[in-house]
N, C-alpha and C. Protein backbone atom coordinates (compact mmCIF):
# COMPACT_ATOMS: atom_id res chain seq x y z
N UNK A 1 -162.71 73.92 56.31
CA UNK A 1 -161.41 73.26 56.21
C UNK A 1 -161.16 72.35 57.42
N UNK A 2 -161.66 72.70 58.66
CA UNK A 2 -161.30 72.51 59.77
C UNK A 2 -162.39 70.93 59.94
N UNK A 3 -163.87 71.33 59.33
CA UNK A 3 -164.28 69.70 59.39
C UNK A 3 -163.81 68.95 58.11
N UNK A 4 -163.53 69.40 57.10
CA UNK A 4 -162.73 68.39 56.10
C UNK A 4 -161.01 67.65 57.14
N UNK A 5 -160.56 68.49 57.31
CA UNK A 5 -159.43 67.77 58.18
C UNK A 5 -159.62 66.70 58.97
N UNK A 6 -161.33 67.15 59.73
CA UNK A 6 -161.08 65.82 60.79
C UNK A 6 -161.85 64.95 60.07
N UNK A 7 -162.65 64.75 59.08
CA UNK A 7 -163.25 63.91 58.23
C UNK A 7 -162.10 63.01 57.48
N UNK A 8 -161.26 63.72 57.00
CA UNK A 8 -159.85 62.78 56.55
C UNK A 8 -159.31 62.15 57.29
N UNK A 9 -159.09 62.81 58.33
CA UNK A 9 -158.05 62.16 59.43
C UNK A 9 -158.25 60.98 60.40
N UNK A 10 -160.09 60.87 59.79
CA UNK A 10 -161.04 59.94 60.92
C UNK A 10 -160.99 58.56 59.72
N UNK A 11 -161.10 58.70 58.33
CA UNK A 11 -160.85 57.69 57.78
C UNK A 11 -160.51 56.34 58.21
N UNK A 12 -158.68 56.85 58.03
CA UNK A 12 -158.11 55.33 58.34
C UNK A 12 -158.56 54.42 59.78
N UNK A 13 -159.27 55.11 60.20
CA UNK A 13 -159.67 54.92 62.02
C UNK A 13 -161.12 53.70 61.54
N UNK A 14 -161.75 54.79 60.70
CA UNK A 14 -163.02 53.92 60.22
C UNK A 14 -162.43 52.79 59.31
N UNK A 15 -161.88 52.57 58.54
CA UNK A 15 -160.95 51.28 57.81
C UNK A 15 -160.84 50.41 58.98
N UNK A 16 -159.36 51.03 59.78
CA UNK A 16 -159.07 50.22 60.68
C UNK A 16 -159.93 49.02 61.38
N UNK A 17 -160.99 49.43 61.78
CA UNK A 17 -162.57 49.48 62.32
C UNK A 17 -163.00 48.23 61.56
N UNK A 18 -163.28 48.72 60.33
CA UNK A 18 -163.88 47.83 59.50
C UNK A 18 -163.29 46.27 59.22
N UNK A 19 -161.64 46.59 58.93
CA UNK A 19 -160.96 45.64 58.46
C UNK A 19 -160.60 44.64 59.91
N UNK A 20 -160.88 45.36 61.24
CA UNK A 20 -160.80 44.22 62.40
C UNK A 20 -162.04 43.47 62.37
N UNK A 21 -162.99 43.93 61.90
CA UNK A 21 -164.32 43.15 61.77
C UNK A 21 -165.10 42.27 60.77
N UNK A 22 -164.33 42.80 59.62
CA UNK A 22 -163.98 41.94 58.75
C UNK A 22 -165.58 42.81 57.80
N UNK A 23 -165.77 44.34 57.92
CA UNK A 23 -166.71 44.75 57.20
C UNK A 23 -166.51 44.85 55.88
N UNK A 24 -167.61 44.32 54.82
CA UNK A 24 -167.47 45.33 53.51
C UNK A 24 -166.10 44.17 52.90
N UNK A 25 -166.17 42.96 53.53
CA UNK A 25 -164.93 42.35 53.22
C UNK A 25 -163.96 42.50 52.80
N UNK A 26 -163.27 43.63 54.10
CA UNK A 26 -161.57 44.03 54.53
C UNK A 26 -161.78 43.38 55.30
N UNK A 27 -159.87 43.22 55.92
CA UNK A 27 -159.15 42.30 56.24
C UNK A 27 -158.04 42.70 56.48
N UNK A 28 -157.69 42.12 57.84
CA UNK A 28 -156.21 42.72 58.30
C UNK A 28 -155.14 41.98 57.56
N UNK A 29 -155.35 40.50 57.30
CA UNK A 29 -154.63 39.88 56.35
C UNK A 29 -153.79 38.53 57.30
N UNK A 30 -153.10 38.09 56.98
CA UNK A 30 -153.01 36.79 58.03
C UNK A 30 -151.71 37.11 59.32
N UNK A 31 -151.54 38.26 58.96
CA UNK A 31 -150.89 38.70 60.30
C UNK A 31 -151.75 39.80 60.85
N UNK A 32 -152.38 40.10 61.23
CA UNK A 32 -153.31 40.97 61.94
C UNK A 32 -152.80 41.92 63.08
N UNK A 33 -151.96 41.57 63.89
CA UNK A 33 -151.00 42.40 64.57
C UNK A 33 -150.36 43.55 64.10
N UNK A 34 -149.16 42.49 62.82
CA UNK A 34 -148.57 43.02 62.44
C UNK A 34 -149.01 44.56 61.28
N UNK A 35 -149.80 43.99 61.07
CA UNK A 35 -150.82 44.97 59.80
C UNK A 35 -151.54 46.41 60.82
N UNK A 36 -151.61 45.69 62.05
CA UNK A 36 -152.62 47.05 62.68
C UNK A 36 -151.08 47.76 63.30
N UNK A 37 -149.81 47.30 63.56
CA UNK A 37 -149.27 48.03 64.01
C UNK A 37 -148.35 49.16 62.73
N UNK A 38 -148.58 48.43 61.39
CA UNK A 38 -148.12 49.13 60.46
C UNK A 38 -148.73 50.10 60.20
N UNK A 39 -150.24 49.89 59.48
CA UNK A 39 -150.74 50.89 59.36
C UNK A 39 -150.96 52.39 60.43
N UNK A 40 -151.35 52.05 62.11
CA UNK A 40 -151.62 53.25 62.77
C UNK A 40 -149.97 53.53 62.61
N UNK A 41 -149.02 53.07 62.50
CA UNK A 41 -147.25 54.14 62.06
C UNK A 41 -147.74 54.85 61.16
N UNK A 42 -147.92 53.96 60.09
CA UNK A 42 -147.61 54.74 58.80
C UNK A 42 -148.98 55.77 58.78
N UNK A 43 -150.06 55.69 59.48
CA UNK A 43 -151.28 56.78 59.50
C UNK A 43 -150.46 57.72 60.58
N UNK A 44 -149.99 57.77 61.46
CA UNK A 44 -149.35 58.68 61.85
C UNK A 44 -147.80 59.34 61.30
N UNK A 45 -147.24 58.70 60.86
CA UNK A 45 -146.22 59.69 60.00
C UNK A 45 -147.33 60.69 59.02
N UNK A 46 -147.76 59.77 58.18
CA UNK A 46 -148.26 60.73 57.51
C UNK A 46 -148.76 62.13 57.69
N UNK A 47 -150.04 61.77 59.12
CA UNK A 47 -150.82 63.18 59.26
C UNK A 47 -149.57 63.94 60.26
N UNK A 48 -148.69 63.60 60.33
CA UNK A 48 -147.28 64.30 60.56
C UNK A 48 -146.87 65.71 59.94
N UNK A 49 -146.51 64.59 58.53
CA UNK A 49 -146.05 65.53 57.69
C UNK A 49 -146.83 66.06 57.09
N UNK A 50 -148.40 65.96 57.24
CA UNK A 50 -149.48 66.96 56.49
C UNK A 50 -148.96 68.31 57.56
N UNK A 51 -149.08 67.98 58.39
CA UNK A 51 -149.35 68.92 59.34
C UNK A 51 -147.87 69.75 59.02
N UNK A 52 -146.95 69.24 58.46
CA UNK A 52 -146.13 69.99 58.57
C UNK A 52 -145.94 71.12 57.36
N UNK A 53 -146.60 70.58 56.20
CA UNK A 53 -146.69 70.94 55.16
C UNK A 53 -147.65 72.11 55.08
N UNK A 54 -148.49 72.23 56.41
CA UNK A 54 -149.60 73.36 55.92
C UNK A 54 -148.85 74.81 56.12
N UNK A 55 -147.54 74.70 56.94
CA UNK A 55 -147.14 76.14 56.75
C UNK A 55 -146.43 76.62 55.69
N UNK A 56 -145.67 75.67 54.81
CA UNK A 56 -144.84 76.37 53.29
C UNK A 56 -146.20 76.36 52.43
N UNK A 57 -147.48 75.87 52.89
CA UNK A 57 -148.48 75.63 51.71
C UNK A 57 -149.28 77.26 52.28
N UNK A 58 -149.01 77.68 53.06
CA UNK A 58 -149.83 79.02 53.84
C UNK A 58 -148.94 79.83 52.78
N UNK A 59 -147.41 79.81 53.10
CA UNK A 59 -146.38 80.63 52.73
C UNK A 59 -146.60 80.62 51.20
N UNK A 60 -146.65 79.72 50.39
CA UNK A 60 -146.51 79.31 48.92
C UNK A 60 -148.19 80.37 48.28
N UNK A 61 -148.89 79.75 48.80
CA UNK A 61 -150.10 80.42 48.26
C UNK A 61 -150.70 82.01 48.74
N UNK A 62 -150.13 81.82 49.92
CA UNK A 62 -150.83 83.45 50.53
C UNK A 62 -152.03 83.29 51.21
N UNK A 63 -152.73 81.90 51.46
CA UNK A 63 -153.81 81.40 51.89
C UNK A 63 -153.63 81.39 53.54
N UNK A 64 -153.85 81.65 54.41
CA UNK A 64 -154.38 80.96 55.79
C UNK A 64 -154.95 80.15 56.29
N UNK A 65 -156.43 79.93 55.54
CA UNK A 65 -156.94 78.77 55.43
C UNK A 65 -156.08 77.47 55.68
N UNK A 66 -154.79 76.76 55.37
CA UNK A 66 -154.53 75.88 55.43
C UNK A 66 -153.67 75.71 56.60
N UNK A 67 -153.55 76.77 57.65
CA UNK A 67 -153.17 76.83 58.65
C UNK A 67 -154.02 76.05 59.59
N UNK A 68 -155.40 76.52 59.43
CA UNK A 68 -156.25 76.35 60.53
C UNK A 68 -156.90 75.11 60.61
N UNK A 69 -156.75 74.07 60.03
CA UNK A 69 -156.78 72.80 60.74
C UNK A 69 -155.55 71.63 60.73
N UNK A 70 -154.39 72.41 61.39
CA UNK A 70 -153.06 71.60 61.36
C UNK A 70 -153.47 71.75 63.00
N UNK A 71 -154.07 72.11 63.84
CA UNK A 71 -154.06 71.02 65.61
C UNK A 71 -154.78 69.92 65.35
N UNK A 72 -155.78 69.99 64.38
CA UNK A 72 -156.47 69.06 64.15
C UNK A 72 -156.15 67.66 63.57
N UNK A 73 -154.91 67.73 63.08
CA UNK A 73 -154.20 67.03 61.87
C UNK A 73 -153.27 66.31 63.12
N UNK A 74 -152.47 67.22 64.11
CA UNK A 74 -151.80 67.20 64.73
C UNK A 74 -152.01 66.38 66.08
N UNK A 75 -153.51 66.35 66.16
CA UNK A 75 -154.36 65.59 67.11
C UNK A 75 -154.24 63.91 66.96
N UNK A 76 -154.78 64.27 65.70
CA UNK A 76 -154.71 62.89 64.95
C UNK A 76 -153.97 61.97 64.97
N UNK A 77 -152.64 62.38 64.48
CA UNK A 77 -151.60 61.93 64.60
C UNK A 77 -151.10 61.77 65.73
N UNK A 78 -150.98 62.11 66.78
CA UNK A 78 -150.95 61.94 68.18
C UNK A 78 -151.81 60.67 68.43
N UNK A 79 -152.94 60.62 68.22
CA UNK A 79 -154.14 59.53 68.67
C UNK A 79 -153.62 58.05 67.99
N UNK A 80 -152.79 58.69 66.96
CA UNK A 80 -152.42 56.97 65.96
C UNK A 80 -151.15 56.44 66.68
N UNK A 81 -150.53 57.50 66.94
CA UNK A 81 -149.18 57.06 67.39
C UNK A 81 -149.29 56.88 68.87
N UNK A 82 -150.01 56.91 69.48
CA UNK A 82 -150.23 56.24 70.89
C UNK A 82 -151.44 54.91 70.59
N UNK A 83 -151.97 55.03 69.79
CA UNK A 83 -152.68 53.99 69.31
C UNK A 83 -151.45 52.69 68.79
N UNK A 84 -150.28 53.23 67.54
CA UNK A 84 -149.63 52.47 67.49
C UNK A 84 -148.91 51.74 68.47
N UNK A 85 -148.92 52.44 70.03
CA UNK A 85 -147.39 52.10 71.07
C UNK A 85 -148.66 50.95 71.82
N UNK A 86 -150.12 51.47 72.01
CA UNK A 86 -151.19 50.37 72.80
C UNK A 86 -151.48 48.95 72.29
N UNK A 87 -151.32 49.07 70.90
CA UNK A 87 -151.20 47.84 70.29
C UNK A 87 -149.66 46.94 70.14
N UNK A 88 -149.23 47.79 70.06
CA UNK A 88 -147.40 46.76 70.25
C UNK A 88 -147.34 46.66 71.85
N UNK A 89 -148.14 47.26 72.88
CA UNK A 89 -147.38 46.87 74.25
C UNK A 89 -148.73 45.91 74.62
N UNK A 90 -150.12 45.73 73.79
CA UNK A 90 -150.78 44.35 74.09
C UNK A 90 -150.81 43.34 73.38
N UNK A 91 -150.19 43.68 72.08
CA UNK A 91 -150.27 42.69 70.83
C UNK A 91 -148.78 41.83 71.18
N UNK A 92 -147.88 42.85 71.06
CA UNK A 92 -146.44 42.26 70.67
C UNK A 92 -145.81 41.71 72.08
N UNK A 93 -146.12 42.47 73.25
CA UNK A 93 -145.39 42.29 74.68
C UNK A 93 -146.58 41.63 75.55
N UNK A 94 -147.95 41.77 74.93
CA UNK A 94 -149.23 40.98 76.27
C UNK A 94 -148.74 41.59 77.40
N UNK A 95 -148.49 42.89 77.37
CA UNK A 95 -148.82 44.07 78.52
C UNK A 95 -147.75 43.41 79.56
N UNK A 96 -147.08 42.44 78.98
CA UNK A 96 -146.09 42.45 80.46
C UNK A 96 -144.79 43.16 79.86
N UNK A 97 -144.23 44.15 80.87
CA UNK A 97 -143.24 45.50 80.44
C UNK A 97 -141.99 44.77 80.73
N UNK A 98 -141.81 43.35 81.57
CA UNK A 98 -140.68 43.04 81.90
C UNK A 98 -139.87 42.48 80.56
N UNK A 99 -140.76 42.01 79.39
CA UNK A 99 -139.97 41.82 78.32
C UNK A 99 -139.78 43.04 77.62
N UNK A 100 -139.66 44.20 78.31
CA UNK A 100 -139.36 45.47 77.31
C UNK A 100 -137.58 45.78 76.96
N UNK A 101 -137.07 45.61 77.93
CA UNK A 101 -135.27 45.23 77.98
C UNK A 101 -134.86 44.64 76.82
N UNK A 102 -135.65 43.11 76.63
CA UNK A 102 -134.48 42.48 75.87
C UNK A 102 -135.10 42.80 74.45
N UNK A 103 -136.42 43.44 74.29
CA UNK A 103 -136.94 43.59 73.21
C UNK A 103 -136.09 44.78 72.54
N UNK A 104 -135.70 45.69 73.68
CA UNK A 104 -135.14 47.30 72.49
C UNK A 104 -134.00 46.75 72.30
N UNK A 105 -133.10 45.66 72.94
CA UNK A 105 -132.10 45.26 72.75
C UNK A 105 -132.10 44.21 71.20
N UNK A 106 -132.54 43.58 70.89
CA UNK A 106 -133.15 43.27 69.59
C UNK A 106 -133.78 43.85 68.94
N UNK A 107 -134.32 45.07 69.27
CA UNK A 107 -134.74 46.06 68.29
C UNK A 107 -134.96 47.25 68.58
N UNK A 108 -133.52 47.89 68.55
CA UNK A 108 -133.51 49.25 69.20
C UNK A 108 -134.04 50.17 68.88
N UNK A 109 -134.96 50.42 67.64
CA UNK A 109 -136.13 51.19 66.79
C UNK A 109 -137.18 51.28 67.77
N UNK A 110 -137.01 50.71 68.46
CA UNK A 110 -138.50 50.74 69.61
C UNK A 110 -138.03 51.97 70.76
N UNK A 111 -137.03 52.32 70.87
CA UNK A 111 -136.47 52.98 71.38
C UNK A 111 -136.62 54.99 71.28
N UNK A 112 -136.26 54.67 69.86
CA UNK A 112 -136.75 55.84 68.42
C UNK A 112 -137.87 56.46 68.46
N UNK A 113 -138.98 54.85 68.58
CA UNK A 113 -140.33 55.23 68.14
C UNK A 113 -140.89 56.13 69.53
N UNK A 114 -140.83 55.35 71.28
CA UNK A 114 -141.01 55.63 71.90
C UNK A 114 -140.71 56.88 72.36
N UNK A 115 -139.38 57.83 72.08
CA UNK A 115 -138.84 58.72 72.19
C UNK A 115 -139.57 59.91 71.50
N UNK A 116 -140.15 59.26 69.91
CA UNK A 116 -140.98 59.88 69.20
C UNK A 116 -142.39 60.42 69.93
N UNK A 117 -143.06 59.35 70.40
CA UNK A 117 -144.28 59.64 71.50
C UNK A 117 -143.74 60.41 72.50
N UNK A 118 -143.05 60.70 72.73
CA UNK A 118 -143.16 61.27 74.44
C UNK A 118 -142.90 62.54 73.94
N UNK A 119 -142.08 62.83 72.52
CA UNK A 119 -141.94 64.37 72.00
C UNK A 119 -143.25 64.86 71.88
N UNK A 120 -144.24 64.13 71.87
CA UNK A 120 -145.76 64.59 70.93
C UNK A 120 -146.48 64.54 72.01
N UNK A 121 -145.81 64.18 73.44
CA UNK A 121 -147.14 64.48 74.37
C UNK A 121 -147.32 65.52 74.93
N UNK A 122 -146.59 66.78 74.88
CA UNK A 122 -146.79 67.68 75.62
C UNK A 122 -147.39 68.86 74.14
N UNK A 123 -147.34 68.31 73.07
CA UNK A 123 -148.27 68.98 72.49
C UNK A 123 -149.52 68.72 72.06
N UNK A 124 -149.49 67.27 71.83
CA UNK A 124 -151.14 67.31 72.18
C UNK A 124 -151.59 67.68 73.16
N UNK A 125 -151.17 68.10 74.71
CA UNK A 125 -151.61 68.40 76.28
C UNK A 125 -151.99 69.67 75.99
N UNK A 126 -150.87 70.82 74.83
CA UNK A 126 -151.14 72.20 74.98
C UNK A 126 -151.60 72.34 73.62
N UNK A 127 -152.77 71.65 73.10
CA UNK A 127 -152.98 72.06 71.39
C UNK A 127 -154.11 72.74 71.52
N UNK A 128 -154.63 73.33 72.88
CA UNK A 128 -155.74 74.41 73.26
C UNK A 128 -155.68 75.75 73.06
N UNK A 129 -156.60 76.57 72.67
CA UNK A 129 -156.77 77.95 73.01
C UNK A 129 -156.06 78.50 74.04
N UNK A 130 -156.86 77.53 74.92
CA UNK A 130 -156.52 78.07 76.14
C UNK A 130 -154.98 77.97 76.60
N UNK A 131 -154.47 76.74 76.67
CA UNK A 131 -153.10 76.95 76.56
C UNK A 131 -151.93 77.59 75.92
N UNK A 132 -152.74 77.58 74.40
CA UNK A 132 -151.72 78.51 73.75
C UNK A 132 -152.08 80.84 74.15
N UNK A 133 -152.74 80.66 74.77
CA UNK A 133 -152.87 82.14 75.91
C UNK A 133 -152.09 81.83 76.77
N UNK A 134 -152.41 80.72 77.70
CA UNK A 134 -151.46 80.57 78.50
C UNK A 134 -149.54 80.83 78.78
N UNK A 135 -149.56 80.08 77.65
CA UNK A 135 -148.08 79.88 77.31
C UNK A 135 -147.45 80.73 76.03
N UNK A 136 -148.34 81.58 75.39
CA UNK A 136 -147.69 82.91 74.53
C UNK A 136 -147.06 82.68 74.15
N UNK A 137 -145.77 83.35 73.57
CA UNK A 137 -145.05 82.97 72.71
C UNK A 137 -143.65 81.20 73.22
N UNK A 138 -143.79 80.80 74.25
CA UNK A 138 -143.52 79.48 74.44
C UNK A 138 -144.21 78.98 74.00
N UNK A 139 -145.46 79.11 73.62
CA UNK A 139 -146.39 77.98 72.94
C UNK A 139 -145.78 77.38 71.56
N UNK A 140 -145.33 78.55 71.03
CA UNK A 140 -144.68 78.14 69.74
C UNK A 140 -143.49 77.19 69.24
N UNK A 141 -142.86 77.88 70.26
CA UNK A 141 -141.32 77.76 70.84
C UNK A 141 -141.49 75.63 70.91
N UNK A 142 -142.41 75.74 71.83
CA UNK A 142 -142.91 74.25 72.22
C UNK A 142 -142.90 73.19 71.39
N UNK A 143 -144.46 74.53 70.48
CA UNK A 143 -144.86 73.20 68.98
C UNK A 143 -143.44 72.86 67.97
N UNK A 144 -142.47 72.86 68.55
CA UNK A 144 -141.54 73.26 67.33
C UNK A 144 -140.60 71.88 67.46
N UNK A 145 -141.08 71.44 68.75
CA UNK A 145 -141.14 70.16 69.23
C UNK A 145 -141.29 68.78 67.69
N UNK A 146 -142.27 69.65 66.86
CA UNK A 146 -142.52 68.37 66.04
C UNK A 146 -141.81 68.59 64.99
N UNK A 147 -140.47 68.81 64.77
CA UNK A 147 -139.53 68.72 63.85
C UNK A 147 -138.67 67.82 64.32
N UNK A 148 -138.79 68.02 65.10
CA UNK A 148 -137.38 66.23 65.85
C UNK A 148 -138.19 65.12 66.33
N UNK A 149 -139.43 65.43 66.86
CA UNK A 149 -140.61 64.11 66.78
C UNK A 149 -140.52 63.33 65.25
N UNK A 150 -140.57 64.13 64.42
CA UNK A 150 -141.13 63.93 62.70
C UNK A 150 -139.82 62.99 62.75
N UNK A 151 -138.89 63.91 62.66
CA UNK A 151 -137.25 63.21 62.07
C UNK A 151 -137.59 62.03 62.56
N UNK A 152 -137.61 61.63 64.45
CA UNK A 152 -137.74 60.02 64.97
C UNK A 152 -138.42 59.45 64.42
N UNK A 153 -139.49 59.93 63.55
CA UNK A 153 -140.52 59.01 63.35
C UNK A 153 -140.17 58.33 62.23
N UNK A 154 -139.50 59.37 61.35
CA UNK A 154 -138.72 58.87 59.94
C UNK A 154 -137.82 57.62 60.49
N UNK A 155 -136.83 57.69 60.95
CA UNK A 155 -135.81 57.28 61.85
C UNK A 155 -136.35 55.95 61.87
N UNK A 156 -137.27 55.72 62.82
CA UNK A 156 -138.02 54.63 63.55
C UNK A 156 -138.68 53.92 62.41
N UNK A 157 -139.07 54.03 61.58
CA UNK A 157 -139.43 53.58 60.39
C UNK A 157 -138.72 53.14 59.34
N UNK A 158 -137.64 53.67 59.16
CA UNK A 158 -136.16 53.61 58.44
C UNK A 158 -135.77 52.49 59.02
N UNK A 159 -135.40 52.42 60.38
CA UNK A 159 -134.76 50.95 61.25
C UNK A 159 -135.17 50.15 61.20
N UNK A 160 -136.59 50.16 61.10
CA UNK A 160 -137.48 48.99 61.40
C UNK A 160 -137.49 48.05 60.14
N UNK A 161 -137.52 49.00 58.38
CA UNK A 161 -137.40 48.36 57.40
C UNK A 161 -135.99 46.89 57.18
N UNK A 162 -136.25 46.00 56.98
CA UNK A 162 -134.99 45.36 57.25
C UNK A 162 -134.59 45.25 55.29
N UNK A 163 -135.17 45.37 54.28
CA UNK A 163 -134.61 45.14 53.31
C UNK A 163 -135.21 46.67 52.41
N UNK A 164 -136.21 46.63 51.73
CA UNK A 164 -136.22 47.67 50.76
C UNK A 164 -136.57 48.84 51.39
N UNK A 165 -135.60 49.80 51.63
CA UNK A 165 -136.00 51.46 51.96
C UNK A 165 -136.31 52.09 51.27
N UNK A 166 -137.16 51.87 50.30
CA UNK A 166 -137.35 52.60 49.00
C UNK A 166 -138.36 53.61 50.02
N UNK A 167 -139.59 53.44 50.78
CA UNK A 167 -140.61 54.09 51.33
C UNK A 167 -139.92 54.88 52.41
N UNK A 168 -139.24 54.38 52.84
CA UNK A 168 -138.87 55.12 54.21
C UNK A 168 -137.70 56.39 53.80
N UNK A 169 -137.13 56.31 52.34
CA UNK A 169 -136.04 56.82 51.91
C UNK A 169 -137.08 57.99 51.25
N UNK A 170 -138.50 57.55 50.47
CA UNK A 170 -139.32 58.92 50.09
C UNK A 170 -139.69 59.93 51.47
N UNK A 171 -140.03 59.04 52.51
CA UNK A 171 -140.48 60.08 53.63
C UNK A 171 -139.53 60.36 53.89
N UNK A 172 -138.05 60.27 54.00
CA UNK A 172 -137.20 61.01 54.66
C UNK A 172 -136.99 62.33 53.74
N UNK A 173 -136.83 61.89 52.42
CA UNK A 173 -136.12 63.51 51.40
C UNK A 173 -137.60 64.25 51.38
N UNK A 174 -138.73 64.19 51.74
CA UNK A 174 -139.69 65.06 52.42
C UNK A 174 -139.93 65.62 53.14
N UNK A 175 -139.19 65.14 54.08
CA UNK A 175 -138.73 65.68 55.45
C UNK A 175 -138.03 66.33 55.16
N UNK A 176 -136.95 66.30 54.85
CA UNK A 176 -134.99 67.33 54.34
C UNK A 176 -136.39 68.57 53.06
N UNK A 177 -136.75 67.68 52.27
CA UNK A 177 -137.47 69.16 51.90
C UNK A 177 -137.83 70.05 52.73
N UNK A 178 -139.02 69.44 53.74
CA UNK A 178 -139.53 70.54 54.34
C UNK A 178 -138.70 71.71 55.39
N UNK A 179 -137.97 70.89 55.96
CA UNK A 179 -137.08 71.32 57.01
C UNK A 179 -136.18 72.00 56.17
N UNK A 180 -135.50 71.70 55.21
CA UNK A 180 -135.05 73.23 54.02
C UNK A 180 -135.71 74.00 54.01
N UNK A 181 -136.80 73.99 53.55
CA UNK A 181 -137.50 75.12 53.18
C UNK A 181 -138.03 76.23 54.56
N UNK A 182 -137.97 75.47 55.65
CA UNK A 182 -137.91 76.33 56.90
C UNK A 182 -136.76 76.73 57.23
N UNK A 183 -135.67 75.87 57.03
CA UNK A 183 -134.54 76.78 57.33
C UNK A 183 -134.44 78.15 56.14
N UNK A 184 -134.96 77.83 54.85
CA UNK A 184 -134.23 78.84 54.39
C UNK A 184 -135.14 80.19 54.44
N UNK A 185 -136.63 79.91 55.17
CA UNK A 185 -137.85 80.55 55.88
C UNK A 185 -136.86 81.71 56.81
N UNK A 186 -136.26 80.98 57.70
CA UNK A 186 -135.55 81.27 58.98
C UNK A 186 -134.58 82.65 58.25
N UNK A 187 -133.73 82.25 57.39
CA UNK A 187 -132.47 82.78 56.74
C UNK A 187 -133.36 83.89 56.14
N UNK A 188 -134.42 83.93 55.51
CA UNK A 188 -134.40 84.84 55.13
C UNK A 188 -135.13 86.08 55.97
N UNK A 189 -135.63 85.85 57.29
CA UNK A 189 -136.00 86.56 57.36
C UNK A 189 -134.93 87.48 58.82
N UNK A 190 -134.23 86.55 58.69
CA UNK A 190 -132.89 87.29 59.39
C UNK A 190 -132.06 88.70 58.92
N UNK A 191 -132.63 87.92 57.75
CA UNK A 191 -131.74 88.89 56.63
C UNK A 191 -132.21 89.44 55.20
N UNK A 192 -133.62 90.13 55.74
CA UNK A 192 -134.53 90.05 55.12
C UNK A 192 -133.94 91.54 53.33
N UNK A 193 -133.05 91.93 53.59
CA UNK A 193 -132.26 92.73 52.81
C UNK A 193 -131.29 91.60 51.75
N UNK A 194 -131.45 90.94 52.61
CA UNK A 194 -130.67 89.47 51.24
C UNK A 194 -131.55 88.88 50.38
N UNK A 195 -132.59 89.00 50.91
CA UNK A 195 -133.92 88.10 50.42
C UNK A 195 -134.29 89.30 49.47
N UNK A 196 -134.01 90.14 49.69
CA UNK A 196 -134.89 91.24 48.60
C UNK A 196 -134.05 91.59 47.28
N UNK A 197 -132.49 91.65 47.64
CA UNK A 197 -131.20 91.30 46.91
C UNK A 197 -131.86 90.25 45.60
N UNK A 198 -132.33 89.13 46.69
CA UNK A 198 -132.48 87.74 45.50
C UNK A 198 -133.63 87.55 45.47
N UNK A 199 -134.55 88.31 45.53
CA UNK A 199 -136.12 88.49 44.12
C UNK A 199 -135.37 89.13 43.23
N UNK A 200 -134.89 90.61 43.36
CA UNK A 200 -134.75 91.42 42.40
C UNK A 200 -133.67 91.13 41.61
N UNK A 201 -132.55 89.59 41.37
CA UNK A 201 -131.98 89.24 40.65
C UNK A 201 -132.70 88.55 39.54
């Protein structure tokens, strides 16, 4: 499971790859910037919400298996979304930071997105063995980090659309799914005599 994950997750990387080089005749398309900064977003929301999905899919089936390659998923997504911020601060700004001011000020989504990265760096730092010994049950506490990363990322994507939210409006009620279904994870096991109440109805 764990090399199928990173075999998926390496994909869009190999595309990416291809379509800057123009292999197999792909093509970034006549904005080329703009296309590489869309896709590594939208490749990182995604392996986002995979990753988020493998625990109601653990819970739903009774499987474990689909636990064990969400750091991997989680990696990934980390690598796109700092991939996405390296290409907008040499593509869009040419690495000079002094136009960073008037840019969030015309587009305060950059703001969102950035806020989004800096939630996700201290778990890609601790997505180790070794750290998660280290840091015991804070480790968890930590990763939990990527429920308000996710939301910004929705967020940041949502803002950025200037006319049809039809896409950004599916990833969000995916999000409100999932994050239901953990809250009501949470609820029940608070009150795990309520939960047994409502099977046996």
């Amino acid at each position: 499971m764990k090399r199928l994950a990173f075999c998926g997750a390496l994909v869009p990387l190999l595309w990416l790859i291809a379509a800057a080089f123009g292999i197999a005749g792909l093509s970034l398309g006549p904005n080329p910037s703009r296309e590489l900064l869309h896709f590594t977003g939208k490749t990182a929301l995604n392996l986002l919400w995979i990753g988020l999905l493998a625990s109601p899919l653990r819970i739903l089936t009774g499987d474990p298996a689909w636990i064990r390659p969400r750091r991997i998923v989680g990696l990934f997504a980390f690598g796109y979304a700092l991939l996405h911020f390296v290409i907008y601060a040499a593509l869009e700004l040419g690495l000079d930071f002094s136009d960073l001011a008037r840019e969030i000020v015309k587009r305060p989504f950059i703001v969102v997105g950035t806020l989004a990265l800096l939630l996700l760096v201290p778990l890609a730092a601790t997505s180790t063995d070794r750290m998660m010994r280290r840091l015991g049950r804070r480790w968890q506490s930590l990763h939990r980090l990527v429920y308000p990363a996710t939301v910004l990322v929705v967020w940041h994507f949502w803002w950025q659309v200037k006319k049809d939210v039809t896409e950004p409006l599916l990833y969000a009620t995916a999000l409100a799914l999932l994050l239901g279904f953990r809250w009501w994870r949470a609820q029940a096991r608070r009150d795990p005599h309520a939960s047994n109440t409502q099977r046996g109805t």
